[in-house]
PDB file of N, CA and C in Angstrom:
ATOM      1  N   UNK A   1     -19.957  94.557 194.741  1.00  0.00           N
ATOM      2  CA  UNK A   1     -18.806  93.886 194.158  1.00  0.00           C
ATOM      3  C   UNK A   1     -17.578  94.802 194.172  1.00  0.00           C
ATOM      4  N   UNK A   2     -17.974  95.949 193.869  1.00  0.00           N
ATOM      5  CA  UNK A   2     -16.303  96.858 193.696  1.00  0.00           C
ATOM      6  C   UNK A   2     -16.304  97.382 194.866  1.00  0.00           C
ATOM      7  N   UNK A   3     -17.004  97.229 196.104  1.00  0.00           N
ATOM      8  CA  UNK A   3     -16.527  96.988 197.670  1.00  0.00           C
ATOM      9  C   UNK A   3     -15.830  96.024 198.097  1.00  0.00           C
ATOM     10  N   UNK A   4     -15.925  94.932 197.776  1.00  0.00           N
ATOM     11  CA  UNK A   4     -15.349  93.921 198.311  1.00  0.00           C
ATOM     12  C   UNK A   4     -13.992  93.721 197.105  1.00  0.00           C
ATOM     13  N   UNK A   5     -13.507  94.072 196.211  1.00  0.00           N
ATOM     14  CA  UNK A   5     -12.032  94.645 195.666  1.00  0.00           C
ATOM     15  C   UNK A   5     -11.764  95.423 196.571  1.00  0.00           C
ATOM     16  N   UNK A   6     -11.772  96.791 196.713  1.00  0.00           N
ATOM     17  CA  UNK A   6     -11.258  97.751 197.277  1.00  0.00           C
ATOM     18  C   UNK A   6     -11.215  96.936 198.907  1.00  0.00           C
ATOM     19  N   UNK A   7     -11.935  96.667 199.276  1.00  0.00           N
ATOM     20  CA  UNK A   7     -11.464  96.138 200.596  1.00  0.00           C
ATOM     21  C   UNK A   7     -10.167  95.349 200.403  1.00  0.00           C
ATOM     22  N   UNK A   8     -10.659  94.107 199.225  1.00  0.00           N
ATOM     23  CA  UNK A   8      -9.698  93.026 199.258  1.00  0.00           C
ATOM     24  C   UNK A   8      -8.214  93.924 198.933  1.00  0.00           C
ATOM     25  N   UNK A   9      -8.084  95.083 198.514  1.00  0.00           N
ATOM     26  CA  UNK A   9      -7.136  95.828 197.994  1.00  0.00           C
ATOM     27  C   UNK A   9      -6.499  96.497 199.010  1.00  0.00           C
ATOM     28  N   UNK A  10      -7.039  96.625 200.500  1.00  0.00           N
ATOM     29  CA  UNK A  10      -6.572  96.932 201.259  1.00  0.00           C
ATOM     30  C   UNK A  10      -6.305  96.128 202.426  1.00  0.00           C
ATOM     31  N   UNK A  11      -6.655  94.896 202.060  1.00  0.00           N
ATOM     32  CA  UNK A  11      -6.208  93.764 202.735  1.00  0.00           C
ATOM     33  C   UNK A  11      -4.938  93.630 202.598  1.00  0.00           C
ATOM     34  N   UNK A  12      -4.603  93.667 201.263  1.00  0.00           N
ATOM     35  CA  UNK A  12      -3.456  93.125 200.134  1.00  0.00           C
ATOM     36  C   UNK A  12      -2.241  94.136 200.052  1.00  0.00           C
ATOM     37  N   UNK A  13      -2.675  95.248 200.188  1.00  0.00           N
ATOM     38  CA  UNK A  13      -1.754  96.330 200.669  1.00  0.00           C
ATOM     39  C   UNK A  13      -0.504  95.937 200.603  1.00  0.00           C
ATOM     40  N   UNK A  14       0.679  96.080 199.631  1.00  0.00           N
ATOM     41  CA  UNK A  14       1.956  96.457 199.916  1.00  0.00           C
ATOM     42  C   UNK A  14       2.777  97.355 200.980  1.00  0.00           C
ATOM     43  N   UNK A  15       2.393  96.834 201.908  1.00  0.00           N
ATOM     44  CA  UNK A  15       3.555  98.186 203.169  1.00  0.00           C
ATOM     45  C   UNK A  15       4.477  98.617 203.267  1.00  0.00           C
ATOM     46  N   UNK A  16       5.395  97.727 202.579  1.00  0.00           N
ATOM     47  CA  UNK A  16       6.658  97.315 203.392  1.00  0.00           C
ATOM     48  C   UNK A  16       7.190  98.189 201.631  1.00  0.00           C
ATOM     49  N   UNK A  17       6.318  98.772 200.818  1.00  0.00           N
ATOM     50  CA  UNK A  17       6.979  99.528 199.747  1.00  0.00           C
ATOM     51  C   UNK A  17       6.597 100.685 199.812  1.00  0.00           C
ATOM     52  N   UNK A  18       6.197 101.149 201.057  1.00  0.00           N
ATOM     53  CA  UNK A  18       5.631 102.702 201.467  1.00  0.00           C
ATOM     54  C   UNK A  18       7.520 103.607 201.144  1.00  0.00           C
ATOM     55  N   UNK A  19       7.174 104.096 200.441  1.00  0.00           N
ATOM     56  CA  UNK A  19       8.636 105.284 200.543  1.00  0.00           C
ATOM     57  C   UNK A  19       8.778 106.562 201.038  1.00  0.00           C
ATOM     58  N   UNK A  20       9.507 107.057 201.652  1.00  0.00           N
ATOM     59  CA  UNK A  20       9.476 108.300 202.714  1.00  0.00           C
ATOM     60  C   UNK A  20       8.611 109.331 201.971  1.00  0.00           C
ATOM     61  N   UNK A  21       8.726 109.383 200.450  1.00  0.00           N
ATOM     62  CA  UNK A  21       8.010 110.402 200.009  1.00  0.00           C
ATOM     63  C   UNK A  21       6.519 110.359 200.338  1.00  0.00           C
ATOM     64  N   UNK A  22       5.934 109.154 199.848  1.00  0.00           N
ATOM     65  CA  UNK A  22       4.517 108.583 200.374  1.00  0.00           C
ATOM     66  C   UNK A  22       4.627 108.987 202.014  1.00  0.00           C
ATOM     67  N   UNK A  23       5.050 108.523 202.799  1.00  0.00           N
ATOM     68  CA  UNK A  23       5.383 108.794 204.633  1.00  0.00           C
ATOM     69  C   UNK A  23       5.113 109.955 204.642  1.00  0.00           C
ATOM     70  N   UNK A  24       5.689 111.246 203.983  1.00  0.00           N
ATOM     71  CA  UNK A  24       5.818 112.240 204.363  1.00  0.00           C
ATOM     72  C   UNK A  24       4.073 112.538 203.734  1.00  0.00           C
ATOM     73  N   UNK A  25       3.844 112.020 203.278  1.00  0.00           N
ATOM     74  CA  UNK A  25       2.054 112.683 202.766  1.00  0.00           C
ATOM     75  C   UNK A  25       1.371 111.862 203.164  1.00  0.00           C
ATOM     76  N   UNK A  26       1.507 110.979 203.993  1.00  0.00           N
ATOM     77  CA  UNK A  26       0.454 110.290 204.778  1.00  0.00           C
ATOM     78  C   UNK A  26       0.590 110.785 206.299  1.00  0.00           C
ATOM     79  N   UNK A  27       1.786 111.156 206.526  1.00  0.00           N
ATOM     80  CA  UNK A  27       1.600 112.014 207.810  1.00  0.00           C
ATOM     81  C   UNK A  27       1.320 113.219 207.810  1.00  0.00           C
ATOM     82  N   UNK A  28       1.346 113.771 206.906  1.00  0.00           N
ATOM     83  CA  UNK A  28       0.487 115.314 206.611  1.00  0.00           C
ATOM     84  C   UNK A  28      -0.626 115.240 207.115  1.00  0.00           C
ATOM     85  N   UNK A  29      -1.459 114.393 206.289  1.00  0.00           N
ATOM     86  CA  UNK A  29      -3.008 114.101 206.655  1.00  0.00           C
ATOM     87  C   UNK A  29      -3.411 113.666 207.744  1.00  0.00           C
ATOM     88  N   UNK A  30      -2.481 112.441 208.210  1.00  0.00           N
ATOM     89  CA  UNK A  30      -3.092 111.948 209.390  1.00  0.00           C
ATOM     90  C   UNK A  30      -2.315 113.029 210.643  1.00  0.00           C
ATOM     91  N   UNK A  31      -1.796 113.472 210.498  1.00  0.00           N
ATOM     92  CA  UNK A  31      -1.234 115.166 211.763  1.00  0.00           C
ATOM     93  C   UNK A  31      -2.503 115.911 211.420  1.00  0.00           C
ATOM     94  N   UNK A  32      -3.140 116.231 210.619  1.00  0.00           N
ATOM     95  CA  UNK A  32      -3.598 117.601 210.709  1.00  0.00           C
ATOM     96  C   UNK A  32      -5.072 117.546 211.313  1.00  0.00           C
ATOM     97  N   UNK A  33      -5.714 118.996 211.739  1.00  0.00           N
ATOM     98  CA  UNK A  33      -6.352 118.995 212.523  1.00  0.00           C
ATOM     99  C   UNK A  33      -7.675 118.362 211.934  1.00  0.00           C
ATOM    100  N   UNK A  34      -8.203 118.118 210.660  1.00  0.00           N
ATOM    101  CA  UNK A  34      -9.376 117.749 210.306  1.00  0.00           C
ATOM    102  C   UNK A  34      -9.171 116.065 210.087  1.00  0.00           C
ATOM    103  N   UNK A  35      -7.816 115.559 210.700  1.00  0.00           N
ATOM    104  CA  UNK A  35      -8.297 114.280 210.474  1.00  0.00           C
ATOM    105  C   UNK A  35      -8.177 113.515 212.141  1.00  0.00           C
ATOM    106  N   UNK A  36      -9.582 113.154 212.171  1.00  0.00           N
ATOM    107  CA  UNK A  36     -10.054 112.768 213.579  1.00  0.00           C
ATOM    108  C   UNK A  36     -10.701 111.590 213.524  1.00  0.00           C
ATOM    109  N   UNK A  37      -9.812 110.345 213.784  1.00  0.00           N
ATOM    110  CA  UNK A  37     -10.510 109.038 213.865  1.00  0.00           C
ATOM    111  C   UNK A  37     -11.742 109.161 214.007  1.00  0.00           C
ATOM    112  N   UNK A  38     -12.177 109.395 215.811  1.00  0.00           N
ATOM    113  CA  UNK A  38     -13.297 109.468 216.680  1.00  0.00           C
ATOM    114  C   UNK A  38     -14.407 110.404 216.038  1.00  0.00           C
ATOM    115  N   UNK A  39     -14.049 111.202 215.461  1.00  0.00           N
ATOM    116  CA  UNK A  39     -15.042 111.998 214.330  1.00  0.00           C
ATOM    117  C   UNK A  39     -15.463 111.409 213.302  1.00  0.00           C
ATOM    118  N   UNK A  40     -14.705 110.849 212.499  1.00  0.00           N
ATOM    119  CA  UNK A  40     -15.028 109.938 211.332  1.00  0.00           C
ATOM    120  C   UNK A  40     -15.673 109.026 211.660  1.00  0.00           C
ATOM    121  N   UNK A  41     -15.737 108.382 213.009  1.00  0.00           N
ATOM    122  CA  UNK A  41     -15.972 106.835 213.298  1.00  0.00           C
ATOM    123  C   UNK A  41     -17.569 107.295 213.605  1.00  0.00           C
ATOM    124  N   UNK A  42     -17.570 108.752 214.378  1.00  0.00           N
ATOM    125  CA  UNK A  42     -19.704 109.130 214.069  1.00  0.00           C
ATOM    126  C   UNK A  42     -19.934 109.455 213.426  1.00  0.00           C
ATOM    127  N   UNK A  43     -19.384 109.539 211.986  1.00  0.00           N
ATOM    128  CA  UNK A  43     -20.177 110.292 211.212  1.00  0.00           C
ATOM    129  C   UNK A  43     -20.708 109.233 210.246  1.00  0.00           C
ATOM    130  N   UNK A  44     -19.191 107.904 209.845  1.00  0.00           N
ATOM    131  CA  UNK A  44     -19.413 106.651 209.344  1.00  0.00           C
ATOM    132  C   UNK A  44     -18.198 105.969 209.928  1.00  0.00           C
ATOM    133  N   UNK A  45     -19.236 104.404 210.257  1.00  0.00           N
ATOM    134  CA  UNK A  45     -18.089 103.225 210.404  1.00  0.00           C
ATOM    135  C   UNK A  45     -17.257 102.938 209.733  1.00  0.00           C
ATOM    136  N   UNK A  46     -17.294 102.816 208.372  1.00  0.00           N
ATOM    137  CA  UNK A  46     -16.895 103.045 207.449  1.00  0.00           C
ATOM    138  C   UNK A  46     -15.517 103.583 207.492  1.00  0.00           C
ATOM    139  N   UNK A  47     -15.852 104.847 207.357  1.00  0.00           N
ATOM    140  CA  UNK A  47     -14.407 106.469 207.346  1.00  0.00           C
ATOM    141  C   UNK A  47     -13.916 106.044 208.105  1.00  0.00           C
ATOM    142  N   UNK A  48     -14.277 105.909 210.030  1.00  0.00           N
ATOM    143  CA  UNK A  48     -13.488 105.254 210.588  1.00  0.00           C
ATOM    144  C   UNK A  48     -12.769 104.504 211.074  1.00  0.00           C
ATOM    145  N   UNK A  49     -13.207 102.881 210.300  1.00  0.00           N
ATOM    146  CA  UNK A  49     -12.511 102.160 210.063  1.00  0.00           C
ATOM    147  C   UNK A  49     -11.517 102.726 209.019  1.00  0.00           C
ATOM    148  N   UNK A  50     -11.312 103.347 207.547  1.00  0.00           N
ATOM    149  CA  UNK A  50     -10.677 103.697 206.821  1.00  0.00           C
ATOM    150  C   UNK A  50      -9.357 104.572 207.808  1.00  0.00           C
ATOM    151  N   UNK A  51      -9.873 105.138 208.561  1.00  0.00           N
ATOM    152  CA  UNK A  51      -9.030 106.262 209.175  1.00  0.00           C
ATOM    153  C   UNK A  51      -7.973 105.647 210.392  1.00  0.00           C
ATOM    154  N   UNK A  52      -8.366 104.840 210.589  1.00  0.00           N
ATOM    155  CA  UNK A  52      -7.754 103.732 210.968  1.00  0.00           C
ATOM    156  C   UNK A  52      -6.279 103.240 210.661  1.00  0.00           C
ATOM    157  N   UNK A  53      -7.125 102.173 209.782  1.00  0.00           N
ATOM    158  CA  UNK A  53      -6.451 102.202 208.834  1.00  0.00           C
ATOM    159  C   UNK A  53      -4.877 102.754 208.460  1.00  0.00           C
ATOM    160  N   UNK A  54      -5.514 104.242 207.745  1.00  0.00           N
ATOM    161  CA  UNK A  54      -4.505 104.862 207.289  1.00  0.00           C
ATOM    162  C   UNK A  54      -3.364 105.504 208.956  1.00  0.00           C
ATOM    163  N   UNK A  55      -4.122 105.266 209.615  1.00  0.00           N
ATOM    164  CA  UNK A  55      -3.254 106.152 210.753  1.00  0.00           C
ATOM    165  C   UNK A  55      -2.404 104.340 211.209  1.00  0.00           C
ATOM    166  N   UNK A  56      -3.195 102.969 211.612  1.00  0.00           N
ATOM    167  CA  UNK A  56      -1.846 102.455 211.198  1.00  0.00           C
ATOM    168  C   UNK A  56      -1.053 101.745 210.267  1.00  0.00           C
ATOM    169  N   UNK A  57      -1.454 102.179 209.057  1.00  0.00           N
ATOM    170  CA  UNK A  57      -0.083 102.162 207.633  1.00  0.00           C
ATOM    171  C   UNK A  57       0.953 103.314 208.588  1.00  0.00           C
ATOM    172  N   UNK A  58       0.556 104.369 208.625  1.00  0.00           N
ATOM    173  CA  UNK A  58       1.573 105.429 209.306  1.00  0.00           C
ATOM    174  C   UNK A  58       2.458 104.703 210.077  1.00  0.00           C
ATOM    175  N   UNK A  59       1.963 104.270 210.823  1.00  0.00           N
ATOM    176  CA  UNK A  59       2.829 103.927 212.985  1.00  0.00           C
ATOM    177  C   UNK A  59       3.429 102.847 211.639  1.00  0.00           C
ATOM    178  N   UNK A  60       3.296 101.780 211.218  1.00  0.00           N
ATOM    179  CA  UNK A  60       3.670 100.697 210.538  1.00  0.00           C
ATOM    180  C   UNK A  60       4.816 101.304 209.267  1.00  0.00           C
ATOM    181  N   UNK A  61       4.877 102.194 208.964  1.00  0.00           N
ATOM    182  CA  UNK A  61       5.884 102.595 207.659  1.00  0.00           C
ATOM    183  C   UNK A  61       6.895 103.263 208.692  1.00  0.00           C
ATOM    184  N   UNK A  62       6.491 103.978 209.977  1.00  0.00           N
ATOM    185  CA  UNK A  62       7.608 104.872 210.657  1.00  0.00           C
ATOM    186  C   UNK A  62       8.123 103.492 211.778  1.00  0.00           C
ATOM    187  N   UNK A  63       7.533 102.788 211.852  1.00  0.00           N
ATOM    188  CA  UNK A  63       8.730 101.923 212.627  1.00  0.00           C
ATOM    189  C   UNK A  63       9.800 100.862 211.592  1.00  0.00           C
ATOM    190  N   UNK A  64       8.866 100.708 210.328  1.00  0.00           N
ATOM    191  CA  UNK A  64      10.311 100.130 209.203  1.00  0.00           C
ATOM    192  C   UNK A  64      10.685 100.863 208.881  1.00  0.00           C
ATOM    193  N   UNK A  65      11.050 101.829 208.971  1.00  0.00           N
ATOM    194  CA  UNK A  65      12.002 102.862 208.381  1.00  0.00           C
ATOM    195  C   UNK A  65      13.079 102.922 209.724  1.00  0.00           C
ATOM    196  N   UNK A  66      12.415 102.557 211.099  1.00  0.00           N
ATOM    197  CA  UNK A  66      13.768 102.469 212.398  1.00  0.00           C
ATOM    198  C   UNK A  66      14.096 101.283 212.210  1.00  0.00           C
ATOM    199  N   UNK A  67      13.801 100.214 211.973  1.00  0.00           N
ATOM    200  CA  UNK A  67      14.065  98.580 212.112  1.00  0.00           C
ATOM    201  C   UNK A  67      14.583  98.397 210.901  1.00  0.00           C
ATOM    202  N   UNK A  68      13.928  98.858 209.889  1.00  0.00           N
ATOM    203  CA  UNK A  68      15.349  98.460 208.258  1.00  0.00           C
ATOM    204  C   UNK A  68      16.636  98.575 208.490  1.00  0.00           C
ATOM    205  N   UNK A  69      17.489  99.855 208.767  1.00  0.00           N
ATOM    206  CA  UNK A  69      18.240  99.861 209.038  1.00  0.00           C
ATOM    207  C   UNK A  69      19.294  99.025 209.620  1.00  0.00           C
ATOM    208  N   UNK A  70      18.611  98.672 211.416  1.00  0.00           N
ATOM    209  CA  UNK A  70      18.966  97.699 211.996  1.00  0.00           C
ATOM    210  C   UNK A  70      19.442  96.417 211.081  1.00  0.00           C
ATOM    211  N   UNK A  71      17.986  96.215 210.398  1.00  0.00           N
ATOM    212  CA  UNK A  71      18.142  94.412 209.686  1.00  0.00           C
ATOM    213  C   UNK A  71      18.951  94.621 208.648  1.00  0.00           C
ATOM    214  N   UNK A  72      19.684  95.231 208.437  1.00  0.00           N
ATOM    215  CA  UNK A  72      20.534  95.248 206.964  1.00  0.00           C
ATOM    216  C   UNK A  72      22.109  95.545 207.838  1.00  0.00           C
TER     217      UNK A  72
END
């Protein structure tokens, strides 16, 4: 049961309220050398689906931060 929240919680995900400060610490993690999709994805499906994931919230917060601009 508190799998299927946390999933549904990342279904539900607010993106589009990611703020550069958050950006700047989600690209920390997902740059650095211990975070490796393809590693996570053998060790668990799981992690690497999660890792996923978080790598595209990343690509997804750094292209609204080029396109906001534009739309305003």
């Amino acid at each position: 049961m508190a799998d299927m929240k946390f999933l549904d919680r990342l279904k539900t995900y607010e993106k589009d309220l990611i703020t550069p400060a958050m950006l700047s610490k989600i690209k920390k993690i997902t740059e650095s050398a211990e975070f490796n999709v393809e590693a996570m994805t053998r060790a668990s499906k799981a992690a690497g689906g999660l890792a996923r994931w978080c790598y595209a919230i990343r690509l997804y917060a750094e292209a609204q931060n080029k396109v906001k601009p534009l739309l305003e």
